[in-house]
Protein backbone atom coordinates (compact mmCIF):
# COMPACT_ATOMS: atom_id res chain seq x y z
CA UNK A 1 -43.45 -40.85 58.91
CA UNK A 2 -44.78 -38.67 61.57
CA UNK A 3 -40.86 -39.16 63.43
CA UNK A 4 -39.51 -38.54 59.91
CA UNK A 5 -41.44 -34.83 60.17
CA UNK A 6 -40.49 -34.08 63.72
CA UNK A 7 -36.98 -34.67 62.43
CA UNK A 8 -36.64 -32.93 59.53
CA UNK A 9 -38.57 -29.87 61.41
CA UNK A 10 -35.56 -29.89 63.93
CA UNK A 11 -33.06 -30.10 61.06
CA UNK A 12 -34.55 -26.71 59.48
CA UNK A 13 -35.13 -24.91 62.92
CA UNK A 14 -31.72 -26.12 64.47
CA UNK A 15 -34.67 -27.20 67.86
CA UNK A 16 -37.30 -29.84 68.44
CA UNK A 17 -40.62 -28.58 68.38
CA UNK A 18 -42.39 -28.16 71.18
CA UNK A 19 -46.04 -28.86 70.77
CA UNK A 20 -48.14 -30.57 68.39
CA UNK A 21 -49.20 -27.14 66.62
CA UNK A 22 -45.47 -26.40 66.37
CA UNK A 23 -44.96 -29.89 64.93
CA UNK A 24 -47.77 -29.70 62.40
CA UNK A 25 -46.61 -26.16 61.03
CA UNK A 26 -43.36 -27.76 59.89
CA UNK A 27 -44.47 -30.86 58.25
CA UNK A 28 -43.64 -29.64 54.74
CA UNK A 29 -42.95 -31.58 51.35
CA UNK A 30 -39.08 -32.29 50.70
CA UNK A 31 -39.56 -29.93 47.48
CA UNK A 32 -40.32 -27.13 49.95
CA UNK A 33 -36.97 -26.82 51.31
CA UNK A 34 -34.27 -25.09 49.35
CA UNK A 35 -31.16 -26.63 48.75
CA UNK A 36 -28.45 -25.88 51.38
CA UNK A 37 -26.10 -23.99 48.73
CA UNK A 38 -28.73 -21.87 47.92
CA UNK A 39 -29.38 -20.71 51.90
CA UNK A 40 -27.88 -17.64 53.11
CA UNK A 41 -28.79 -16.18 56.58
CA UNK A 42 -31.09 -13.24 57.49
CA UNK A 43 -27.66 -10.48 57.78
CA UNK A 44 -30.01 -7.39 57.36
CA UNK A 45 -32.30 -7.33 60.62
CA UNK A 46 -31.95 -4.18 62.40
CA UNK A 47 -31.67 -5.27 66.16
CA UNK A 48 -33.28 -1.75 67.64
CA UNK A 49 -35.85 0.85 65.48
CA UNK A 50 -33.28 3.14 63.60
CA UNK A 51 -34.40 6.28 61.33
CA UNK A 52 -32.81 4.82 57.97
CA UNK A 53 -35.85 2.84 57.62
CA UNK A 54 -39.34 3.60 58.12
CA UNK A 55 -40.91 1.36 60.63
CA UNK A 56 -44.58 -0.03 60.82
CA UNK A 57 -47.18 1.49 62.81
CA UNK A 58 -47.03 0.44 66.13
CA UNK A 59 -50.89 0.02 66.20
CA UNK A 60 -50.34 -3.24 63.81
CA UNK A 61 -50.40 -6.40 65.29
CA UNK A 62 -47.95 -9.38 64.10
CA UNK A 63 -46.97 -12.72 64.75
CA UNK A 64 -43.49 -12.89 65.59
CA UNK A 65 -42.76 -16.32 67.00
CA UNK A 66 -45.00 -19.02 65.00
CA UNK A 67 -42.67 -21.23 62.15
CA UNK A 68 -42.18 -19.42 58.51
CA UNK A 69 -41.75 -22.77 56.78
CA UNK A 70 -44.62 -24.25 55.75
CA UNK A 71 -47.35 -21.05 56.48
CA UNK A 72 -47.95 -21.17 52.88
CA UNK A 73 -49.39 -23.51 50.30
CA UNK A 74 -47.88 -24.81 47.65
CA UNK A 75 -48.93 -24.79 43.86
CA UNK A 76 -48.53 -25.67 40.34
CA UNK A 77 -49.34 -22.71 38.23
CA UNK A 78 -49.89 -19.28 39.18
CA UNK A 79 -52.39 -16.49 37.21
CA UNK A 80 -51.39 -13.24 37.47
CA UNK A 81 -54.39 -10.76 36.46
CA UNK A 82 -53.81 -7.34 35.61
CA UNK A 83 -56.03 -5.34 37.80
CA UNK A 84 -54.24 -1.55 37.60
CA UNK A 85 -55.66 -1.72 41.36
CA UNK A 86 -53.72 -1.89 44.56
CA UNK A 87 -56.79 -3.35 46.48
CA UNK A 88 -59.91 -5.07 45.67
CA UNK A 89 -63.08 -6.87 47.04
CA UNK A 90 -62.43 -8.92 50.74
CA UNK A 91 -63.19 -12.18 48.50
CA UNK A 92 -62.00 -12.04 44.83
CA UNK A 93 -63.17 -15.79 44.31
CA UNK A 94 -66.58 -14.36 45.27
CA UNK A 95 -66.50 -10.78 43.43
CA UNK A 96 -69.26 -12.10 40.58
CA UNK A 97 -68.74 -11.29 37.25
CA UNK A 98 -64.96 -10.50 37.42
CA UNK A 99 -61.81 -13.06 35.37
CA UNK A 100 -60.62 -14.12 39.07
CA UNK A 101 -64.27 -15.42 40.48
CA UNK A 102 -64.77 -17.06 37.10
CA UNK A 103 -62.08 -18.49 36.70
CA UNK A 104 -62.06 -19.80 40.54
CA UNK A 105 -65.53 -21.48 40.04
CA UNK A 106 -63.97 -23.48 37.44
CA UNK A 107 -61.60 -24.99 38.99
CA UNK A 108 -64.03 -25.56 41.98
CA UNK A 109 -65.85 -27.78 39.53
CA UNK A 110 -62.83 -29.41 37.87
CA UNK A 111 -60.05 -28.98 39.97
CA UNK A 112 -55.97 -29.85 38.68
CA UNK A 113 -53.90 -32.36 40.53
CA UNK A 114 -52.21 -29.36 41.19
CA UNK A 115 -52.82 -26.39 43.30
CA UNK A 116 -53.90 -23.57 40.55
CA UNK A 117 -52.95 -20.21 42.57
CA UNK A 118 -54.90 -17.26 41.34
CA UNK A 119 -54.30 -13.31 42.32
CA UNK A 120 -55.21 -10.16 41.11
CA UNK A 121 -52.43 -7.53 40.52
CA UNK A 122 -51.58 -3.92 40.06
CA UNK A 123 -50.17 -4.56 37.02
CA UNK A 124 -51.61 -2.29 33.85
CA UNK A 125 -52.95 -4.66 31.07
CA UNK A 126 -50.38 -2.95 28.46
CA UNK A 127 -50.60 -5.28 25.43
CA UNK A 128 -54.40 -6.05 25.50
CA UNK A 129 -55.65 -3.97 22.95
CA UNK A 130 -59.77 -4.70 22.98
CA UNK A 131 -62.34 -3.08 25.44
CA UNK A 132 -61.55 -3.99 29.24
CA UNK A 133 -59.19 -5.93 27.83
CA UNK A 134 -56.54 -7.38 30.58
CA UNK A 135 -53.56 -9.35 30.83
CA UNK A 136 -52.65 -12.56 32.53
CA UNK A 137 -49.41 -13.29 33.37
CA UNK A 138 -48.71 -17.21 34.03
CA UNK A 139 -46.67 -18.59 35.67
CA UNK A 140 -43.67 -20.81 35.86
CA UNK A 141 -45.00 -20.82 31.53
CA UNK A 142 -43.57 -17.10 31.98
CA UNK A 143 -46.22 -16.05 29.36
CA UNK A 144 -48.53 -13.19 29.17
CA UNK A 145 -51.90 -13.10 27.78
CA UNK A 146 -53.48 -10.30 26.30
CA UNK A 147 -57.21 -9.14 25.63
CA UNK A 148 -58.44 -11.33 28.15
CA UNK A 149 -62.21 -10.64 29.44
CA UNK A 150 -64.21 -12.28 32.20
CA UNK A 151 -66.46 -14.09 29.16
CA UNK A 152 -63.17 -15.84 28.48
CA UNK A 153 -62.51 -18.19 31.94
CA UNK A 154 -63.47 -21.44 30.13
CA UNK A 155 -61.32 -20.83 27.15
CA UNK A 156 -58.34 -19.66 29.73
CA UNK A 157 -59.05 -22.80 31.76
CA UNK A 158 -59.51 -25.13 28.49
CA UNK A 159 -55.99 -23.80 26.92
CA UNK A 160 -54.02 -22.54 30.36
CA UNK A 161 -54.87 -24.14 33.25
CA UNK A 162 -55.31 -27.81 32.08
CA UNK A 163 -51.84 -27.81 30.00
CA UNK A 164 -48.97 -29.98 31.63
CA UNK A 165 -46.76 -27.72 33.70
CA UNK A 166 -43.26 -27.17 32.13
CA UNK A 167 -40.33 -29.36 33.30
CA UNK A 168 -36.82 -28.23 33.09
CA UNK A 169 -36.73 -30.07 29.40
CA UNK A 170 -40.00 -28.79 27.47
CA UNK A 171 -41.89 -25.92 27.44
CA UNK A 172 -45.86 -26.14 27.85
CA UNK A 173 -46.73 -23.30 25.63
CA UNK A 174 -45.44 -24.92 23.21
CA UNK A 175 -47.76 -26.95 22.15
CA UNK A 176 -50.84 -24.25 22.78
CA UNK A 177 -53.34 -23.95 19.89
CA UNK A 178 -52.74 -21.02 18.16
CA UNK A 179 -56.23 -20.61 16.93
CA UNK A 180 -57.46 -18.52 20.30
CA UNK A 181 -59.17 -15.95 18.84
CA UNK A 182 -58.73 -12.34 20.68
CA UNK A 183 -56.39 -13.74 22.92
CA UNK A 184 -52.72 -12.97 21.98
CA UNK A 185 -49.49 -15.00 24.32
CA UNK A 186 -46.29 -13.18 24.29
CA UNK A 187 -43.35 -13.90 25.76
CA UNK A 188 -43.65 -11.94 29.79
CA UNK A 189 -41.04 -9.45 29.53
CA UNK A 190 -39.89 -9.15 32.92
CA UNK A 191 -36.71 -10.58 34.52
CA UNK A 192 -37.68 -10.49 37.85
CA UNK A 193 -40.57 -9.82 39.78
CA UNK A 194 -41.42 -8.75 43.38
CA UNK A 195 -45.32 -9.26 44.39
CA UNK A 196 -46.25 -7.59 47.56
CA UNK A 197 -49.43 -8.49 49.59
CA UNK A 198 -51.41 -5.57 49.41
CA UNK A 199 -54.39 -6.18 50.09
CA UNK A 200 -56.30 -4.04 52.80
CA UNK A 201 -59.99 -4.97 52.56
CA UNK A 202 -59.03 -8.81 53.94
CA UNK A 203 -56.25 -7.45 56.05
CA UNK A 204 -55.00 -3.98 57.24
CA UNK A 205 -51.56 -4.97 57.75
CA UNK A 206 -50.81 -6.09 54.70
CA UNK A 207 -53.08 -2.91 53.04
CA UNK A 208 -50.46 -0.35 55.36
CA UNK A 209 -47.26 -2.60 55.15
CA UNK A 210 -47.30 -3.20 51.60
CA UNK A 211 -47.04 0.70 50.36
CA UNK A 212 -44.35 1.39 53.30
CA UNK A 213 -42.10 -1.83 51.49
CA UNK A 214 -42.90 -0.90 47.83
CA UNK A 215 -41.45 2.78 48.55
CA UNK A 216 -38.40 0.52 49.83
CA UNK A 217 -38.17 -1.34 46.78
CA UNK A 218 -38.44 1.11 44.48
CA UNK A 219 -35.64 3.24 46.43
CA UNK A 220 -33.30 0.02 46.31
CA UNK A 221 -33.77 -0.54 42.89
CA UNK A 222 -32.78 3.07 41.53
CA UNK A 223 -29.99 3.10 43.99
CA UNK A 224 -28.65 0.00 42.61
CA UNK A 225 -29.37 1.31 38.82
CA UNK A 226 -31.79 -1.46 38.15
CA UNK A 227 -33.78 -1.26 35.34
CA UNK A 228 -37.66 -1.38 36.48
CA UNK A 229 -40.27 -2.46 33.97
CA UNK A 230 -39.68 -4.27 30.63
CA UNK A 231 -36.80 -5.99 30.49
CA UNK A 232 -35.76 -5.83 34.31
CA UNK A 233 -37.46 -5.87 38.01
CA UNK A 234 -40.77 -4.58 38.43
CA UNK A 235 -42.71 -4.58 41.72
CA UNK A 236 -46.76 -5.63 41.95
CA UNK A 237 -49.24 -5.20 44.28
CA UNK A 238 -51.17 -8.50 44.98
CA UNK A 239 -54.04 -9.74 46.36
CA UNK A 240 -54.85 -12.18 49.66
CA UNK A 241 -51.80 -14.73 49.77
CA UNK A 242 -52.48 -15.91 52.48
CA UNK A 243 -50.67 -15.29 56.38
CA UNK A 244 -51.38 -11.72 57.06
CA UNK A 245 -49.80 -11.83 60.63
CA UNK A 246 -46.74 -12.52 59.11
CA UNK A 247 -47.23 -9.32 56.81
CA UNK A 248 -45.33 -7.83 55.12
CA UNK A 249 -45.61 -10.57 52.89
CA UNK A 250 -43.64 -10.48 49.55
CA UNK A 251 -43.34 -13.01 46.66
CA UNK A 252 -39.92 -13.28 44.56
CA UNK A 253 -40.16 -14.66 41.27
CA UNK A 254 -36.69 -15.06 39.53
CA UNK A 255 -34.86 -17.53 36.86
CA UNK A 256 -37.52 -16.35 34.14
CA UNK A 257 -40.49 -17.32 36.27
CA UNK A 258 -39.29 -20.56 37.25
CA UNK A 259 -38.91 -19.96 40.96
CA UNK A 260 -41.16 -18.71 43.19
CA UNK A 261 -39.69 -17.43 46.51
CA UNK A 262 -42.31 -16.69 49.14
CA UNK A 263 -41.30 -14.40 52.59
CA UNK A 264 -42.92 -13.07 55.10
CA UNK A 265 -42.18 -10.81 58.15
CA UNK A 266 -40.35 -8.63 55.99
CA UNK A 267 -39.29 -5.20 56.88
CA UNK A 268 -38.24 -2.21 55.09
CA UNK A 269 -34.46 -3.19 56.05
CA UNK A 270 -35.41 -6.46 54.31
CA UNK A 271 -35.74 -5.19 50.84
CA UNK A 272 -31.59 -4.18 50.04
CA UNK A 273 -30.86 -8.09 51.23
CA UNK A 274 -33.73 -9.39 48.98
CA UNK A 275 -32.83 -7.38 46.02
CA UNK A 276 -29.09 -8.11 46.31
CA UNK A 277 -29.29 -12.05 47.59
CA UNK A 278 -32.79 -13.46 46.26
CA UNK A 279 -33.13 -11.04 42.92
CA UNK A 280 -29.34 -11.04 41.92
CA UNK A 281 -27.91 -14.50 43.23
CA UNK A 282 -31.18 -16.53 43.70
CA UNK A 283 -30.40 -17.22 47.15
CA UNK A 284 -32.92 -17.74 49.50
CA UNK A 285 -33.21 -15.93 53.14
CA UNK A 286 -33.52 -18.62 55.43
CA UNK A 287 -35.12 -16.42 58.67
CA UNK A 288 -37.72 -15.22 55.83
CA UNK A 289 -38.75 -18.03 54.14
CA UNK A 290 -42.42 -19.32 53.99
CA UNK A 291 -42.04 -21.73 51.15
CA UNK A 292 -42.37 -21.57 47.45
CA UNK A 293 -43.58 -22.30 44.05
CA UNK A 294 -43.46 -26.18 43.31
CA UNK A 295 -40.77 -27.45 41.57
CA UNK A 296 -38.71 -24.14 42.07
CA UNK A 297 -35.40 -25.61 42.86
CA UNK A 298 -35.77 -28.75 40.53
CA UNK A 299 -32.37 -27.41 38.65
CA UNK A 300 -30.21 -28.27 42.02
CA UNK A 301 -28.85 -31.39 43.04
CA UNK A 302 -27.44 -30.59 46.33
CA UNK A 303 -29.28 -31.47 49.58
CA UNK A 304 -32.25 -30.40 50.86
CA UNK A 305 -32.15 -31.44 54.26
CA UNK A 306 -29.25 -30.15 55.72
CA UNK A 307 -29.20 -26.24 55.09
């Protein structure tokens, strides 16, 4: 198996690894790796500093030379909680009393057979409607849940985190009891979604490299008339993903919440080719590319050894 690994690492790298660290880092799952038609190459680099983008302070220390794929790890489900804050606690699993640490000691107890992923966002809690009221965006269900509260985690993890994820023939909120109280589900009304690591108190360079890129974003967006907010592309601030010395870190999520596209090492020259390839075509930047949501190119048939 191990000679199976060593292979497909030299396959996706176009050279053999060199060391057993190097080795280990690109041992990843078959459903990690995009399918080859869906690859495009990194176009958008700038080879020196130039002054069309803004660079990141020299001061910030990155690492430029360890393997993308396979820095990140995978998961089933993904919770999404509306925080109206670009940065939060160092530990939000251990921030008592708030939906995230709740909701993490759960699954502590009773884990999934899945990874449950759980962040909070910058996102403003615009449909809940009761005091302190958030919402919860979940993911690939590409729902939204409104008037949540910290006193709700068990009835989140009862009804949301224990359904069956959705395959490419059902849907999993479906089936979801309709007698929740409070808590309202409504279709999430966003096409696309960029996530970027923002989150200064565990890192500083993702807490200075995530404004610099969301300035980026934003720019690209109007330039290419792209409708931001309801109905189109919006752009979130996130907490701890994981990898900050591959900052700036940035998650795509496209095809309705289905896929989940993760990057890192991404510059401000970056964000055109991300909008334009990942956001509009669903390609994936191969340079980029840390891995993804599970089951997040389950639609394709084509190879996913060869890219």
């Amino acid at each position: 198996m191990s000679g199976f690994f060593k292979t497909l690492g030299t396959l996706i790298t176009g050279s053999a690894p060199t060391s057993p660290k190097e080795e280990e880092e690109v041992q990843v799952e078959i459903d990690q790796i995009p399918p080859h038609d869906l690859m495009v190459k990194d176009c958008a680099s700038c080879v020196e500093e130039c002054d069309e983008h803004q660079q990141y302070p020299s001061y910030l220390e990155f690492d430029h030379d360890s393997p993308l794929l396979g820095s990140m790890s995978p998961y089933g489900r993904h919770f999404m909680i509306s925080t109206a804050q670009c940065d939060w606690p160092e530990r939000i699993e251990e921030d008592e009393g708030t939906l995230a640490a709740n909701l993490h000691a759960l699954l502590k107890e009773k884990p999934m057979s899945w990874r449950t992923f759980i962040t909070n966002t910058s996102l403003i809690a615009n449909y809940s409607t009761v005091p302190n009221g958030m919402d919860l965006i979940i993911l690939p269900d590409n729902i939204i849940v409104s008037n949540v509260t910290p006193e709700d985690a068990q009835q989140i993890y009862d009804v949301f985190v224990k359904m069956p994820l959705p395959t490419s023939n059902s849907s999993s909120h479906s089936s979801i009891n309709s007698n929740l109280g409070q808590l309202k589900v409504y279709p999430n009304p966003y096409e696309n979604m960029i996530l970027i690591c923002s989150h200064r108190k565990r890192d500083k360079r993702c807490g200075v490299t995530a404004p610099i890129l969301n300035r980026e974003f934003d720019h690209i967006l109007r330039e290419l008339d792209i409708h931001d907010g309801e109905g189109g592309t919006s752009v979130f601030m996130v907490s701890h993903v994981g990898g900050h010395k591959f900052a700036g870190n940035v998650i795509c999520y496209i095809n309705k919440g289905k896929t989940g596209v993760w990057y890192g090492r991404v510059r401000t020259c970056h964000c055109r080719e991300i909008i334009e390839e990942t956001l509009l075509k669903g390609k994936v930047i191969k340079e980029l590319y840390r891995g993804s949501m599970s089951h997040s190119f389950n639609d394709s048939k084509c190879n996913r050894i060869k890219w």
